[in-house]
N, C-alpha and C. Protein backbone atom coordinates (compact mmCIF):
# COMPACT_ATOMS: atom_id res chain seq x y z
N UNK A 1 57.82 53.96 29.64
CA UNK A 1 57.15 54.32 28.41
C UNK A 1 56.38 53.10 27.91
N UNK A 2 55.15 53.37 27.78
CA UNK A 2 54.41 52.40 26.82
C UNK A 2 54.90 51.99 25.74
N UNK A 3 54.08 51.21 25.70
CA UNK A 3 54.31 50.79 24.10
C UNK A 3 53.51 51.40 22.66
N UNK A 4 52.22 52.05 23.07
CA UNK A 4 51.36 53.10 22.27
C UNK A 4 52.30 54.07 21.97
N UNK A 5 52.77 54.88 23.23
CA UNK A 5 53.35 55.99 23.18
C UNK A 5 54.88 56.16 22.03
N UNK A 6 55.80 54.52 22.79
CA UNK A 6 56.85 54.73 21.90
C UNK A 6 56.28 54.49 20.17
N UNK A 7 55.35 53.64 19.93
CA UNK A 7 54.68 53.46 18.63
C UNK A 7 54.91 55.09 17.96
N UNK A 8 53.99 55.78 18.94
CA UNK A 8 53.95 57.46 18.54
C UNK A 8 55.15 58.06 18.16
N UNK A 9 56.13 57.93 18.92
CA UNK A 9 57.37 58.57 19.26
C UNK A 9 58.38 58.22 17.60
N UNK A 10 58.22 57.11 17.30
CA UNK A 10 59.07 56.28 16.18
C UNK A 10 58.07 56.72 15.30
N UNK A 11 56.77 57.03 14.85
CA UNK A 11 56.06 57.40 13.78
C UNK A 11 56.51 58.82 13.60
N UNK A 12 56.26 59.57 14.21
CA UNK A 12 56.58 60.84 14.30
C UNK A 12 58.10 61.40 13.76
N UNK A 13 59.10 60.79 14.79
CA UNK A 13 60.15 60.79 14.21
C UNK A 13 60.98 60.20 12.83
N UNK A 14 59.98 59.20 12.50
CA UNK A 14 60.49 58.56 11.21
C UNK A 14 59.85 60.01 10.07
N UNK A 15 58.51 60.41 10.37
CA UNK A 15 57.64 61.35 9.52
C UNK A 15 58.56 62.25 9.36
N UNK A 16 59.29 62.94 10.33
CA UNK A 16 59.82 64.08 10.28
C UNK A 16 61.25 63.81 9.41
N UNK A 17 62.02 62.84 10.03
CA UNK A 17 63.43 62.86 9.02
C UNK A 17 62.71 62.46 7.65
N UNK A 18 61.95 61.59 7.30
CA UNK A 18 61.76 61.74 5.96
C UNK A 18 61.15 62.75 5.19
N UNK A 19 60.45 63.86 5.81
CA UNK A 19 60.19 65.35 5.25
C UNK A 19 61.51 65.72 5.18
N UNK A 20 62.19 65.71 5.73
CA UNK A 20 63.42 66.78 5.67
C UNK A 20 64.41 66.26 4.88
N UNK A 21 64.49 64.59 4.83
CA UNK A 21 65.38 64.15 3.63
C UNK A 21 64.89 64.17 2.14
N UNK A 22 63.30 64.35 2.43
CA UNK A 22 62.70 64.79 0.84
C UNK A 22 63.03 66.03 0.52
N UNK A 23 63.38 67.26 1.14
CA UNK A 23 63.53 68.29 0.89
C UNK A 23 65.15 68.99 0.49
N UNK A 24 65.62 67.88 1.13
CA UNK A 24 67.27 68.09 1.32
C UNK A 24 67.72 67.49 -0.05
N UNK A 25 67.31 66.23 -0.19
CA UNK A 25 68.15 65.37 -0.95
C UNK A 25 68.04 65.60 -2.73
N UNK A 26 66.77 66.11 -3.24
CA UNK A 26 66.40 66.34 -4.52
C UNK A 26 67.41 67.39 -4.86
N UNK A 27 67.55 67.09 -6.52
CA UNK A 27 68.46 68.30 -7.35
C UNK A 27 67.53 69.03 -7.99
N UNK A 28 67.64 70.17 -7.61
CA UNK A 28 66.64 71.72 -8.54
C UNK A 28 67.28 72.14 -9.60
N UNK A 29 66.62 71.24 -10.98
CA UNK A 29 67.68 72.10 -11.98
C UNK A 29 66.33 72.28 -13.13
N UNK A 30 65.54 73.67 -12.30
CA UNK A 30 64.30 73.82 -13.69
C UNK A 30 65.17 74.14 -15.05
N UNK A 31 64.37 73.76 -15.98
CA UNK A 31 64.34 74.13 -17.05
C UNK A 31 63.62 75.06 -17.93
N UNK A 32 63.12 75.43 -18.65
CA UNK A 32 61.90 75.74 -19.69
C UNK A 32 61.16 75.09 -19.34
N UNK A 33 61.05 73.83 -19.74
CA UNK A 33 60.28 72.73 -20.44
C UNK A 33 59.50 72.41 -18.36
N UNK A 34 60.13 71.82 -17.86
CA UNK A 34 59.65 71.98 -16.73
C UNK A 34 58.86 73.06 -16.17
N UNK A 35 58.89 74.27 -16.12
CA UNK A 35 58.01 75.50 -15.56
C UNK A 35 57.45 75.87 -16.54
N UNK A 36 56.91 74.97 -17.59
CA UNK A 36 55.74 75.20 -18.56
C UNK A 36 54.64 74.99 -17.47
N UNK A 37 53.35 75.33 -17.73
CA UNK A 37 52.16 74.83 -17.02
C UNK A 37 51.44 73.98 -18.01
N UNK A 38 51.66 73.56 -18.80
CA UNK A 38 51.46 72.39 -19.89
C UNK A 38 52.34 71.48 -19.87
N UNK A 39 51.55 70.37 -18.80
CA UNK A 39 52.12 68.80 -18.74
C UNK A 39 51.15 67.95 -19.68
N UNK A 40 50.94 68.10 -20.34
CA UNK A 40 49.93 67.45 -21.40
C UNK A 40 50.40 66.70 -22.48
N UNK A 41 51.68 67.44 -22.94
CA UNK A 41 52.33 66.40 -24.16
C UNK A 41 52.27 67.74 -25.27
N UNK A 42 51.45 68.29 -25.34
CA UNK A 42 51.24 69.54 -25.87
C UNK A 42 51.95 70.21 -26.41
N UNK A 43 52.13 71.43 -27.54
CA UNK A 43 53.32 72.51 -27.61
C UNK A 43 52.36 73.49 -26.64
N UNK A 44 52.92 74.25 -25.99
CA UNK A 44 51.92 75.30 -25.45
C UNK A 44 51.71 76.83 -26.38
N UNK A 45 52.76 76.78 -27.31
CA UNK A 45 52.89 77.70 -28.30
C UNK A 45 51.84 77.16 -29.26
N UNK A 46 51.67 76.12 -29.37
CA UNK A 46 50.78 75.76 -30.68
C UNK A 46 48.83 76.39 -30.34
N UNK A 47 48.38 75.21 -31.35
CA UNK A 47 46.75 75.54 -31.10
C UNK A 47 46.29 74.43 -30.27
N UNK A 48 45.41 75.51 -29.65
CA UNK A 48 45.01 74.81 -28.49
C UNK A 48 43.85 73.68 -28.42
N UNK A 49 43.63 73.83 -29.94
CA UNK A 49 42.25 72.34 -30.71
C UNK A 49 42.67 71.88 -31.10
N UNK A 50 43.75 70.92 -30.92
CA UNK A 50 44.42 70.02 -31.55
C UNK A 50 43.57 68.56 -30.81
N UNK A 51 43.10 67.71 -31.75
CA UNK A 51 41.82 66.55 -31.63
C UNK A 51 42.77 65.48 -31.19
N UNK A 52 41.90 64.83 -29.74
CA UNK A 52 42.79 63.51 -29.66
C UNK A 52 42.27 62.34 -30.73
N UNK A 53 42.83 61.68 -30.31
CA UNK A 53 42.78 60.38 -31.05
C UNK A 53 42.18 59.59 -30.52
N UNK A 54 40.93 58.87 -31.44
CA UNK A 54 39.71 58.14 -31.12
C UNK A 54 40.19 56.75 -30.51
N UNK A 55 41.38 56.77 -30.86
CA UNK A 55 42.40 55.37 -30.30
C UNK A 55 42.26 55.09 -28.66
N UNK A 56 43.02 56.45 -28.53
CA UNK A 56 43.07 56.77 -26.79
C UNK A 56 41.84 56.38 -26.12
N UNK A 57 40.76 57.15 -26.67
CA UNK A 57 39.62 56.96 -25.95
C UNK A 57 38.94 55.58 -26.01
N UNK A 58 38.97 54.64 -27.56
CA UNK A 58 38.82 53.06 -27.54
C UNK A 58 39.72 52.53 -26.22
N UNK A 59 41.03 53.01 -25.86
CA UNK A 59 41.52 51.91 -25.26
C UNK A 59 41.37 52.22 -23.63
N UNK A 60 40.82 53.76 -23.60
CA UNK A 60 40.44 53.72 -22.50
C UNK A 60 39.45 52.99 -21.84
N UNK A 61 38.71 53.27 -22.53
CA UNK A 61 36.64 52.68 -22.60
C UNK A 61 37.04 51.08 -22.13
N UNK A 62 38.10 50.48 -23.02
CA UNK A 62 38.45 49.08 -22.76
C UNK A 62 39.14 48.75 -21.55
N UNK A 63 40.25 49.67 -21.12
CA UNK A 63 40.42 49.30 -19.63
C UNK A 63 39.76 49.42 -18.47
N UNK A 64 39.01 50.80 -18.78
CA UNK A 64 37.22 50.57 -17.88
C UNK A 64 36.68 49.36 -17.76
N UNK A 65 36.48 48.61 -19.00
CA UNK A 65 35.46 47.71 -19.05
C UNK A 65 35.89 46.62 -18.34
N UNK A 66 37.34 46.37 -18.46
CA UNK A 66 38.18 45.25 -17.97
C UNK A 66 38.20 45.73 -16.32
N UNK A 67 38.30 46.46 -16.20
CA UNK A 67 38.60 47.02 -14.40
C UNK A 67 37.35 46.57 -14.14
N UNK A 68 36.14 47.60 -14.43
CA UNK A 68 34.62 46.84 -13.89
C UNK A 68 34.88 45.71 -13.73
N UNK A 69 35.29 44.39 -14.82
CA UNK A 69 34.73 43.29 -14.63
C UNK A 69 35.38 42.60 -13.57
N UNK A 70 36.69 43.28 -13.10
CA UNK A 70 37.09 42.84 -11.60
C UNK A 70 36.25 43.07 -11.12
N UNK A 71 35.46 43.99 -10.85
CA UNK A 71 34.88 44.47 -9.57
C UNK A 71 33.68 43.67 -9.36
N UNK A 72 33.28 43.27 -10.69
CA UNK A 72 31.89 42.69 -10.37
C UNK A 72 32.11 41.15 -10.11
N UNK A 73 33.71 40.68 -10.11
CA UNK A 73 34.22 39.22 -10.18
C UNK A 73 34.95 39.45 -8.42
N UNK A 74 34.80 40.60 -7.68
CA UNK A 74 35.49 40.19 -6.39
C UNK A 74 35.09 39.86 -5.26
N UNK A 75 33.48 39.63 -5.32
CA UNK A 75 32.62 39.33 -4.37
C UNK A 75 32.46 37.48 -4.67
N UNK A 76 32.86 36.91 -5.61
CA UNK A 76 32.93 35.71 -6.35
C UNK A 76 33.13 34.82 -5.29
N UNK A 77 34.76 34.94 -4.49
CA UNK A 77 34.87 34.16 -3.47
C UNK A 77 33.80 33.63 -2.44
N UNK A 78 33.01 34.84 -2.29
CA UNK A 78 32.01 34.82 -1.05
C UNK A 78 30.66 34.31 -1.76
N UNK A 79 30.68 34.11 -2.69
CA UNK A 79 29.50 33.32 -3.41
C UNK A 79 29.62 31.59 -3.11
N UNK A 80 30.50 31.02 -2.93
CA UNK A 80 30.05 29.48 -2.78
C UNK A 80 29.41 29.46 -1.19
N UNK A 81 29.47 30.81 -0.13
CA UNK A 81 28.80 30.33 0.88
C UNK A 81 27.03 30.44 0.74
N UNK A 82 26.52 30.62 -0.54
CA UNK A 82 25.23 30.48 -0.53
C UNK A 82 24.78 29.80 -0.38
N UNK A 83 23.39 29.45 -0.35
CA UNK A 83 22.46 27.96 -0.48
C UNK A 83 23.03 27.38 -2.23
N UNK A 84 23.03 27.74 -3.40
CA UNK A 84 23.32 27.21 -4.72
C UNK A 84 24.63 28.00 -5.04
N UNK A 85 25.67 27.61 -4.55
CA UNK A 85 26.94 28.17 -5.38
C UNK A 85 26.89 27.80 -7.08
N UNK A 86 26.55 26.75 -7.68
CA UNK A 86 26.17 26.40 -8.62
C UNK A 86 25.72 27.87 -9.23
N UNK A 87 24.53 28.30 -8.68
CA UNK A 87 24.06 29.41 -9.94
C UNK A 87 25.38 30.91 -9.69
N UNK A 88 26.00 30.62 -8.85
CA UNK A 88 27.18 32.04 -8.93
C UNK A 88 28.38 31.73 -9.48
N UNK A 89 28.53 30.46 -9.87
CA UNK A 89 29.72 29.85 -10.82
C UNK A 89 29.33 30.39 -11.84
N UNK A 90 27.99 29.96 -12.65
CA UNK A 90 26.98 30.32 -13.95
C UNK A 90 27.46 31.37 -14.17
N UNK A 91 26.99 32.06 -13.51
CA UNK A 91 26.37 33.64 -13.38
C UNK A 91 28.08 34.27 -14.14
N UNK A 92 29.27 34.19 -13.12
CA UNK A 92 30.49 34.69 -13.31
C UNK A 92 30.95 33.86 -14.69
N UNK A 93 30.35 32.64 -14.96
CA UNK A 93 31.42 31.93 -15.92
C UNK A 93 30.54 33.17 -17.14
N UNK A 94 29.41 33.33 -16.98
CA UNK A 94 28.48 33.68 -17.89
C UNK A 94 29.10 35.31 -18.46
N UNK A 95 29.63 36.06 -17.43
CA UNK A 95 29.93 37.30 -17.30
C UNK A 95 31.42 37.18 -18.05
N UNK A 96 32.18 36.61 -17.51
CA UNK A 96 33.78 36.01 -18.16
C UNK A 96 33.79 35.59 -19.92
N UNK A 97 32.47 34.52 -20.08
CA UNK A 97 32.77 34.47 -21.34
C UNK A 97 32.10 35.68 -22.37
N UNK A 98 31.20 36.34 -21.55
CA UNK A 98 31.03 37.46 -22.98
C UNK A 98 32.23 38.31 -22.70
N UNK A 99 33.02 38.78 -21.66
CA UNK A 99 33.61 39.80 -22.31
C UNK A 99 35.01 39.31 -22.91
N UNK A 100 35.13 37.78 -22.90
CA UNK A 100 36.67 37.04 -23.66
C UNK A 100 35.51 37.46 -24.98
N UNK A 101 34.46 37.33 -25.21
CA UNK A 101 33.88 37.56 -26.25
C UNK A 101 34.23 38.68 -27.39
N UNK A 102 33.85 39.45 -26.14
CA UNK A 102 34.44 40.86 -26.72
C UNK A 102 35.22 41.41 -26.97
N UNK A 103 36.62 40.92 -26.23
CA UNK A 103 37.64 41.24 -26.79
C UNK A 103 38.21 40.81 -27.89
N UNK A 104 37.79 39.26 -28.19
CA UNK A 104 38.00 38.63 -29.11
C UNK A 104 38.16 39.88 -30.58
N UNK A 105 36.39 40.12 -30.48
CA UNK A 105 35.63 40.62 -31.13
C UNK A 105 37.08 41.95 -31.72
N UNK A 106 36.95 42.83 -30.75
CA UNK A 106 37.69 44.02 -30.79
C UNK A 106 39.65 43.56 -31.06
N UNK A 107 39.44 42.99 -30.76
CA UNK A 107 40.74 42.33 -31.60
C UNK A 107 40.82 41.95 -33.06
N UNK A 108 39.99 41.60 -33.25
CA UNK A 108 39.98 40.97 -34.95
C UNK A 108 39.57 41.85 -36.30
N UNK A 109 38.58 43.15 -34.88
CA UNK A 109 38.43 44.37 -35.73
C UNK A 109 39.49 45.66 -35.63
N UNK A 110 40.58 45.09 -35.14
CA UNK A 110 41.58 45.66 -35.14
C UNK A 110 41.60 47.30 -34.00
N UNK A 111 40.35 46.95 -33.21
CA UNK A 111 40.20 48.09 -32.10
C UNK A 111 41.56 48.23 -30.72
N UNK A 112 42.19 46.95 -30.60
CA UNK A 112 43.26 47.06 -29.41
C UNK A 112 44.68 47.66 -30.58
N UNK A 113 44.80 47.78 -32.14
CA UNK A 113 46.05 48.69 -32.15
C UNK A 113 46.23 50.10 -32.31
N UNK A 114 47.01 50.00 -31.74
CA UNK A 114 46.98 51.65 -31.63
C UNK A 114 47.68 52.70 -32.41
N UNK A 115 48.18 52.26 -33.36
CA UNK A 115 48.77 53.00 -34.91
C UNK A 115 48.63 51.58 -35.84
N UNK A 116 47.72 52.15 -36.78
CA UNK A 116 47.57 51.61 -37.67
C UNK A 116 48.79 51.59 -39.61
């Protein structure tokens, strides 16, 4: 037997006992509250326009903004192999300090609490 093959042989067999110990091993004890189709937080008896809270959506918008700015900070490493690493230090320090800016900002206007 190869070594591909046994690779196969141990994937497969690991796949399979762990389907069958996922299926075996869990306790089934529905409830009500469980076989609602409202996982939302919701009453499902209640009204169904009940308004979120402008909170939620501030602090969403803000972990967006913070995630982007990874993304636009993870190519960073591969910036000193340019001809001027100098201007991609700038560039990121430049990007880093407005949004410490901004949070600052949204901190002091009391936008990061979330019950007032």
């Amino acid at each position: 037997m190869n070594l591909m093959t046994t690779i196969v042989a141990i994937t497969v067999l690991l796949s399979t006992i762990l389907a069958i110990v996922s299926f075996w091993l869990p306790l089934m004890n529905p409830d009500p509250e469980k076989l609602s189709p409202y996982e939302c937080g919701f009453d499902p008896l209640g009204s169904a326009r009940l308004p979120f809270s402008l909170r939620f959506f501030l602090v969403a918008i803000l972990f967006l903004l913070f995630d982007l700015e990874i993304a636009l900070l993870l190519p960073l490493p591969w910036g000193d192999q340019l001809s001027d690493p100098l201007t991609t230090f700038f560039w990121a320090t430049a990007v880093l300090v407005l949004l410490t800016l901004g949070l600052i900002y949204e901190w002091f206007q009391g936008g990061l609490e979330w019950a007032e």
